[in-house]
Protein backbone atom coordinates (compact mmCIF):
# COMPACT_ATOMS: atom_id res chain seq x y z
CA UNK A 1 -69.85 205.48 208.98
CA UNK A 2 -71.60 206.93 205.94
CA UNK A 3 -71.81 205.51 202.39
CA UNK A 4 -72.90 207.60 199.06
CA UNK A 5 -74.23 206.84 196.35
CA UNK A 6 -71.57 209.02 194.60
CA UNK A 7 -67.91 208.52 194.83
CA UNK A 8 -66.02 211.24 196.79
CA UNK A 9 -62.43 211.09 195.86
CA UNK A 10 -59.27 211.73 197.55
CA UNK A 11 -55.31 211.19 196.59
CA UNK A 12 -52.85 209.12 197.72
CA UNK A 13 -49.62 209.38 197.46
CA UNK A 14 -47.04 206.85 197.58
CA UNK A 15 -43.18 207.65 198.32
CA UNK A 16 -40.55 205.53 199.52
CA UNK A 17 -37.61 206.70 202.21
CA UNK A 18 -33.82 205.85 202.89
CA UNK A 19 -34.85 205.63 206.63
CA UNK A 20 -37.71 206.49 209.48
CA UNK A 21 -35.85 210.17 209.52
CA UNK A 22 -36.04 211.23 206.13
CA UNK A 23 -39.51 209.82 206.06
CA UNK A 24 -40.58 211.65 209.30
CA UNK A 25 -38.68 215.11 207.80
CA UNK A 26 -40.89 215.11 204.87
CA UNK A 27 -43.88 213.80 207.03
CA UNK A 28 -43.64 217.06 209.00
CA UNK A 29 -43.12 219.39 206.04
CA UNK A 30 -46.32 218.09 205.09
CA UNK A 31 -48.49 218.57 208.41
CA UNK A 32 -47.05 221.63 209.42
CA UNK A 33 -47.68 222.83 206.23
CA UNK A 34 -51.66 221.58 206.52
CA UNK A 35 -51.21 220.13 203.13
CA UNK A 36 -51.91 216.66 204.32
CA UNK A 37 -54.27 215.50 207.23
CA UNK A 38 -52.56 211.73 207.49
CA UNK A 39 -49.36 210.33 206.81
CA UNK A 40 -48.55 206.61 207.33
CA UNK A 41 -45.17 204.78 207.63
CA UNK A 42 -44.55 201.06 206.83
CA UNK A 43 -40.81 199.56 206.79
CA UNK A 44 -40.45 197.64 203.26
CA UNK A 45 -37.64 195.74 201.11
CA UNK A 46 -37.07 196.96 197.65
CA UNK A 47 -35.49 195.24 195.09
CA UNK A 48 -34.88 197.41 192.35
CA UNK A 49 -32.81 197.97 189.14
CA UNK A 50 -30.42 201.48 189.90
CA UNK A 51 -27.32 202.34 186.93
CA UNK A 52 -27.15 199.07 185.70
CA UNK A 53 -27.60 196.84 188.47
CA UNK A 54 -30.05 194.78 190.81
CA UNK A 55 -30.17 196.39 193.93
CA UNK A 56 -32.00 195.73 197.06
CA UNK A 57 -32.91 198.02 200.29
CA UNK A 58 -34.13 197.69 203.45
CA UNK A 59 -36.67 201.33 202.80
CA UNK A 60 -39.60 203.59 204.76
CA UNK A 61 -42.86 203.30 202.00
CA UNK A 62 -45.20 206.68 203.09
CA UNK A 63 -48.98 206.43 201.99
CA UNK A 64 -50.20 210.08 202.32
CA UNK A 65 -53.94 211.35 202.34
CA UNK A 66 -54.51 214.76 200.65
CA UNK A 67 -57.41 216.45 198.85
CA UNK A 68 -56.95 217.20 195.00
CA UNK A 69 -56.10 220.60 195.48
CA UNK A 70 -53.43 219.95 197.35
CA UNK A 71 -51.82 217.34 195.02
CA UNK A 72 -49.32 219.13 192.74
CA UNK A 73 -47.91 221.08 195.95
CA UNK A 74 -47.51 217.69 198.00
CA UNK A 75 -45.65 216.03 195.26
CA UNK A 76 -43.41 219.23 194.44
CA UNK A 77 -42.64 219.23 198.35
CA UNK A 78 -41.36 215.69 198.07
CA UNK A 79 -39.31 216.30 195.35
CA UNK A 80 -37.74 219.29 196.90
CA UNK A 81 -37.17 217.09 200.40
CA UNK A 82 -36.12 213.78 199.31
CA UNK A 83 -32.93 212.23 199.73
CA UNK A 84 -33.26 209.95 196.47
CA UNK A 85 -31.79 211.31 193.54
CA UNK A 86 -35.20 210.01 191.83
CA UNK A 87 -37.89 209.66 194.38
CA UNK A 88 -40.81 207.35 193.56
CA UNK A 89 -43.98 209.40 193.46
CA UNK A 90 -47.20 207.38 192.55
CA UNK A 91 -50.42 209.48 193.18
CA UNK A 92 -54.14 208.43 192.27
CA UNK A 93 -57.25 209.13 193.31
CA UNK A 94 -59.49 206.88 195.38
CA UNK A 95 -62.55 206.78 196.58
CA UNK A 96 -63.31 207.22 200.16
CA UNK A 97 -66.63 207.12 202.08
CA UNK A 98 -68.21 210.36 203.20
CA UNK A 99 -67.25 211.12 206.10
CA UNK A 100 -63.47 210.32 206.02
CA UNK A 101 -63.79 212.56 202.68
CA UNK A 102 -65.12 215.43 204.33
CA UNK A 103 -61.67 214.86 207.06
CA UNK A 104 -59.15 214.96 204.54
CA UNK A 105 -61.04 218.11 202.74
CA UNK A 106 -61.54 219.77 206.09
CA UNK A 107 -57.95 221.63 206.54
């Protein structure tokens, strides 16, 4: 695995799902689309606050790789896609070491 001296940055994105196949509809989108090389699924509980009240929910979180030219596209494709009438979309950059880097740039 190789280190630099310089950050190279990627995005992740952070979504959440009703269940495994909304989360797997908008994981495809993605791929098929080559706007992602990596997608990964982890089943969460939210507890949230939704029209006035404390809700909880059993929910699908989706951390997605993508290179910053993809980013604006990836979270407009989620928006379009999900089944929440307000999805959560968190995106940031991070830095990644060179060779996974030059993975996620390489579609």
């Amino acid at each position: 695995m190789e280190l630099s001296e310089v950050d190279q940055f990627i995005y992740l994105v952070i979504t959440t799902e009703e269940d495994k196949k909304n989360a797997y509809k908008i994981a495809n989108l993605l791929l098929r689309e080559k706007l992602i090389p990596c997608i990964t699924f982890k089943n969460i509980e939210s507890h949230f606050w939704w029209k006035g009240e404390i809700n909880k929910s059993k929910e699908v979180q989706l951390i997605i790789k993508c290179k910053e030219e993809n980013i604006h596209k990836v979270c407009e494709m989620i928006i379009e896609n999900h089944s929440y009438e307000v999805p959560e979309i968190i995106y940031f950059p991070v830095s990644a070491t060179l060779d996974f880097f030059h993975w996620v740039n390489s579609l």
